[in-house]
C-alpha atoms as a PDB file:
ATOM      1  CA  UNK A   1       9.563   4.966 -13.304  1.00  0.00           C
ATOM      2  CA  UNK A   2       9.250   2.061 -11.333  1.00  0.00           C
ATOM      3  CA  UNK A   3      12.185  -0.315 -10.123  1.00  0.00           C
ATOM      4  CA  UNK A   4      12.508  -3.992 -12.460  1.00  0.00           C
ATOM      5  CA  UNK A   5      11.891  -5.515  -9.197  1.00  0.00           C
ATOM      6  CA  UNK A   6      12.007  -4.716  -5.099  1.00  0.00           C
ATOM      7  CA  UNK A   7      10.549  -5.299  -1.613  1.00  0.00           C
ATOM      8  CA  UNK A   8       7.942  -3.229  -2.120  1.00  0.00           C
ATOM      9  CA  UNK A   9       5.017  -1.423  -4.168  1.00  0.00           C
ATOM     10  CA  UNK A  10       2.289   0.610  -3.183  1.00  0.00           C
ATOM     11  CA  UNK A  11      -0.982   1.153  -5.045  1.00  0.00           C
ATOM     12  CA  UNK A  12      -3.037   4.225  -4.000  1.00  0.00           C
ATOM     13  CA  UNK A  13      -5.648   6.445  -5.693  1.00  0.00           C
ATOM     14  CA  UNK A  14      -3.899   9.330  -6.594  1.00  0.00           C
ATOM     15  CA  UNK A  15      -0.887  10.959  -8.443  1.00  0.00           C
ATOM     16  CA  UNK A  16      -0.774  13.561  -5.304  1.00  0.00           C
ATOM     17  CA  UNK A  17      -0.009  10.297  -2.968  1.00  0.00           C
ATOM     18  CA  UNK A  18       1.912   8.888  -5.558  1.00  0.00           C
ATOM     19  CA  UNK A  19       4.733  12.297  -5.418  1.00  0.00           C
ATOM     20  CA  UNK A  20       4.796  12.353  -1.511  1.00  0.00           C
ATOM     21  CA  UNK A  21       5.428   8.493  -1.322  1.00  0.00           C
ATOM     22  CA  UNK A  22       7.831   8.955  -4.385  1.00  0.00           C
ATOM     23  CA  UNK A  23       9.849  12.354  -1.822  1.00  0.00           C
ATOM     24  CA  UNK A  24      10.213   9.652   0.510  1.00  0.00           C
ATOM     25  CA  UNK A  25      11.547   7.126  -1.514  1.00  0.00           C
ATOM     26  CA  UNK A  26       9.218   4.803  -2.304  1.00  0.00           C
ATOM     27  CA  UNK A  27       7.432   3.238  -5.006  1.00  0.00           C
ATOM     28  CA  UNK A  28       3.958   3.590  -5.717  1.00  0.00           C
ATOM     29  CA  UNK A  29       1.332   3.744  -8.721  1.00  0.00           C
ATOM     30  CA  UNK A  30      -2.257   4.795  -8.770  1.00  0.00           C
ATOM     31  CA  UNK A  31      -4.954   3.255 -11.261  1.00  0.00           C
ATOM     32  CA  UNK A  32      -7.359   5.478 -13.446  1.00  0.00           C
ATOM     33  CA  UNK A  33      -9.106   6.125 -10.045  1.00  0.00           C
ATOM     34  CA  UNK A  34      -9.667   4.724  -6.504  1.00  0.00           C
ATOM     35  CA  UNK A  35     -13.265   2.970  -7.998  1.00  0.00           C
ATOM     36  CA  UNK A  36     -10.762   0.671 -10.362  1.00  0.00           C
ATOM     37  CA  UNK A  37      -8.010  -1.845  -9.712  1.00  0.00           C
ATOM     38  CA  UNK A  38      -5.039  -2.680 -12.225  1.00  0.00           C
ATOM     39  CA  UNK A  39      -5.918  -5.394 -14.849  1.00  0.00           C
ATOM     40  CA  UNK A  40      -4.997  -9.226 -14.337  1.00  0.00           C
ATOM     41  CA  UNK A  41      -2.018  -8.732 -16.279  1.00  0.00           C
ATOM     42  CA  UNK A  42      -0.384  -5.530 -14.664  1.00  0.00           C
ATOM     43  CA  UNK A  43      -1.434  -7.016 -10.806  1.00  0.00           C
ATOM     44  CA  UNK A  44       0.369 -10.425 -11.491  1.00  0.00           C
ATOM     45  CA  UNK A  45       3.204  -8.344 -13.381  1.00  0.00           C
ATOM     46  CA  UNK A  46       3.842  -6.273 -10.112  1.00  0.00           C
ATOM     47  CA  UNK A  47       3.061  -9.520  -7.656  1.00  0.00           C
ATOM     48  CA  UNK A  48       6.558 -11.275  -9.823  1.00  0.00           C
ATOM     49  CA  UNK A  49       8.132  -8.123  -9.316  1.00  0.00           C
ATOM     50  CA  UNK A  50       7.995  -7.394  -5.608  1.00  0.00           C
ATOM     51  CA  UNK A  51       7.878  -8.722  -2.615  1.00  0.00           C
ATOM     52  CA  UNK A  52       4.763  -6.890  -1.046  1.00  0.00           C
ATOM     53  CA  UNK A  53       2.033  -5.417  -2.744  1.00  0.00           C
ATOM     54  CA  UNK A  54       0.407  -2.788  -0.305  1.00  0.00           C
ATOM     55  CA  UNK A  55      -3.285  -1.456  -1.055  1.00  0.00           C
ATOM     56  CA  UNK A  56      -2.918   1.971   0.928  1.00  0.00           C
ATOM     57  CA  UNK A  57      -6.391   4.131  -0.123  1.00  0.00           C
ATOM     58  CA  UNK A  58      -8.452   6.558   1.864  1.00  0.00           C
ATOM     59  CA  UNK A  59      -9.281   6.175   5.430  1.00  0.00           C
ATOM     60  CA  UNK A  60     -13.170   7.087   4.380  1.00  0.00           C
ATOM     61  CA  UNK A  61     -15.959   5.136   3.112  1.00  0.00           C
ATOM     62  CA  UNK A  62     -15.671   4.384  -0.573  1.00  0.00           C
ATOM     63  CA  UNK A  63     -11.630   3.900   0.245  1.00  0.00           C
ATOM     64  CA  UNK A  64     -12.135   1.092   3.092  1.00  0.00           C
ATOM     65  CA  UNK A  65     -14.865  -0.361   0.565  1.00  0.00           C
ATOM     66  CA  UNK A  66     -12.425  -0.641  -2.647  1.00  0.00           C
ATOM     67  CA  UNK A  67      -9.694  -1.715  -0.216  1.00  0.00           C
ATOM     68  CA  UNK A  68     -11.324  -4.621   1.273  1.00  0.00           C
ATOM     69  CA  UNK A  69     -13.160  -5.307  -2.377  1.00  0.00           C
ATOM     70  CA  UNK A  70      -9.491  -5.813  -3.743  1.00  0.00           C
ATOM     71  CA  UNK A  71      -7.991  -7.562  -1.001  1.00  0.00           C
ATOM     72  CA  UNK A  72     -10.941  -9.957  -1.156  1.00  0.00           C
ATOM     73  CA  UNK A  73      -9.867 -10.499  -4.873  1.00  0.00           C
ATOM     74  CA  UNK A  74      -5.942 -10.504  -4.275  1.00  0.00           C
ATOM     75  CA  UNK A  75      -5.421 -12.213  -0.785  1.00  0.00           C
ATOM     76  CA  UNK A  76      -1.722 -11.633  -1.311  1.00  0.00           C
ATOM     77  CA  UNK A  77      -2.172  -7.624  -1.452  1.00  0.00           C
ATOM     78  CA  UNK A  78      -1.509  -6.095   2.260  1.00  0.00           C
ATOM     79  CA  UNK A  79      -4.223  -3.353   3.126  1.00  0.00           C
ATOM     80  CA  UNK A  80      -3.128  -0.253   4.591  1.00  0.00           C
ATOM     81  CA  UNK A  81      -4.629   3.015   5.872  1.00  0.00           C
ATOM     82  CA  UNK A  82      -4.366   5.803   7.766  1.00  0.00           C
ATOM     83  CA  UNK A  83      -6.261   5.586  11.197  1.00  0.00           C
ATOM     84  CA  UNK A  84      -8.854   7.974  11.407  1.00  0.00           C
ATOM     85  CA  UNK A  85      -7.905   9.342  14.707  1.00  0.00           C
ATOM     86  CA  UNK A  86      -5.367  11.312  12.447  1.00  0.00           C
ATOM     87  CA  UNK A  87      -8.241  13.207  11.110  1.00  0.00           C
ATOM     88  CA  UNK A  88      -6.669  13.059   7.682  1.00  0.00           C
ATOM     89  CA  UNK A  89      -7.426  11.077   4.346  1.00  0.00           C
ATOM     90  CA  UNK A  90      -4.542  10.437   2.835  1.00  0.00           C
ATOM     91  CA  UNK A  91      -0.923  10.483   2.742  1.00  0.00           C
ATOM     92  CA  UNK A  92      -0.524  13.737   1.545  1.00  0.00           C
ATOM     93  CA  UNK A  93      -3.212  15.369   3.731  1.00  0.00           C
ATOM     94  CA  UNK A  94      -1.248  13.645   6.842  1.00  0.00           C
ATOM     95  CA  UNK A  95       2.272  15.524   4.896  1.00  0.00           C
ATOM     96  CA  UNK A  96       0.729  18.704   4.849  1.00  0.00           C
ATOM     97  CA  UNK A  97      -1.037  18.685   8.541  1.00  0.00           C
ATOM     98  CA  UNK A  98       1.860  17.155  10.517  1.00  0.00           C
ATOM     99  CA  UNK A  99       4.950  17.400   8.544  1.00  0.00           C
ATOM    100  CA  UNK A 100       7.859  15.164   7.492  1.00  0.00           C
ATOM    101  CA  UNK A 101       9.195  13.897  10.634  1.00  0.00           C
ATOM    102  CA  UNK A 102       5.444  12.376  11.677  1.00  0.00           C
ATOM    103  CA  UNK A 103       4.898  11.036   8.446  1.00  0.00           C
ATOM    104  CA  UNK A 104       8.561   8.710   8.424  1.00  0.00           C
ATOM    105  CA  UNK A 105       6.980   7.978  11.593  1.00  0.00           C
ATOM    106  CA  UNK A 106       3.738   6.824  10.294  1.00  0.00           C
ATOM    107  CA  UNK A 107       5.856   5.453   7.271  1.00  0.00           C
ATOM    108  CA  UNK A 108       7.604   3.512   9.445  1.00  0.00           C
ATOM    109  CA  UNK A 109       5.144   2.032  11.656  1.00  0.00           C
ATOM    110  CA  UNK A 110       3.061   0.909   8.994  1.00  0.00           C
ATOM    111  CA  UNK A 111       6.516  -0.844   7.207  1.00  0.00           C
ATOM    112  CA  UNK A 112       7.147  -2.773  10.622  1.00  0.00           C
ATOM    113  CA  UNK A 113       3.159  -3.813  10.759  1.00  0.00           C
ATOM    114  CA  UNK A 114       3.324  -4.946   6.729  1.00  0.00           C
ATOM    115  CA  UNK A 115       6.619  -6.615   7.373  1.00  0.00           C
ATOM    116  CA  UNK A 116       5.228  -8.724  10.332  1.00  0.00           C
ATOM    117  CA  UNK A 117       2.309  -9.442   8.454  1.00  0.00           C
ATOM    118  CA  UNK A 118       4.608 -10.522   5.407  1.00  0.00           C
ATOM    119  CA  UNK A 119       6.630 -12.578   8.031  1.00  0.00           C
ATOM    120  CA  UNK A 120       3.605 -14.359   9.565  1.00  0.00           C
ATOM    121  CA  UNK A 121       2.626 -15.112   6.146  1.00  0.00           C
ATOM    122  CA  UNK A 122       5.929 -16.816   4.829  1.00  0.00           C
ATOM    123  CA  UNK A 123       6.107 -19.016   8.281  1.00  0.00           C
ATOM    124  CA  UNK A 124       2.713 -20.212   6.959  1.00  0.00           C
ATOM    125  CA  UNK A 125       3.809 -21.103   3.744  1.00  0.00           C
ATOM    126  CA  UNK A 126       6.844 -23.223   4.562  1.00  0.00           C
ATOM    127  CA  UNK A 127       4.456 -24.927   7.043  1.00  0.00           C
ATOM    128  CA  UNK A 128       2.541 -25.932   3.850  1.00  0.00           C
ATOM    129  CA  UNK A 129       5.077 -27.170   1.465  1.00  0.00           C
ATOM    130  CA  UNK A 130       7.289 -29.142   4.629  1.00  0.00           C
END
């Protein structure tokens, strides 16, 4: 079950990356599959609810595809992916080939990168409304 409200949500194309993001204690969601977004009404429900609203799919084709489709559509989503040097997919493909303490790692990388990004993004907006 997802929190009423928080600093962050992830959307991602599968239960499977759903349960590892879940282990490490954060909140995620997947839609009916990575080919589909959420509707209108669910994307603007979880943009009120949290701060950041990551896009983290697939590192291969069809994933990059879908996750610059969305952004395109949603310029306030943040896109996120696994770099392909990692040779893995997925979140749960980079669990199960390099363990927990690389994946808080990668966690944690990719938090600092959104957060700067989110950052960057507010300075903007107080430039616009001062």
């Amino acid at each position: 079950m997802l929190p009423k409200s928080g600093d962050e949500i992830i959307i991602t194309k599968s239960l499977k990356d759903v349960m590892v993001l879940y282990e490490f204690g954060i909140s995620a969601i997947a839609p009916i599959s990575e080919n589909c977004y959420l509707t209108d009404a669910q994307h603007n429900k979880l943009v009120n609810r949290f701060n950041k609203v990551i896009l983290f799919y697939d590192n291969d084709k069809a994933g990059i595809h879908n996750l610059n489709k969305f952004r395109k559509e949603h310029s306030e989503l943040y896109p996120c992916w696994i770099d392909r040097r990692y040779k893995t997919k997925d979140i749960s493909d980079f669990y199960k080939k390099y363990g927990k303490e690389k994946t808080i790692e990668l966690i944690n990388n990719a938090k600092e990168k959104i957060n700067t990004e989110w950052e960057r993004r507010k300075r903007e907006e107080e430039k616009e409304y001062a």
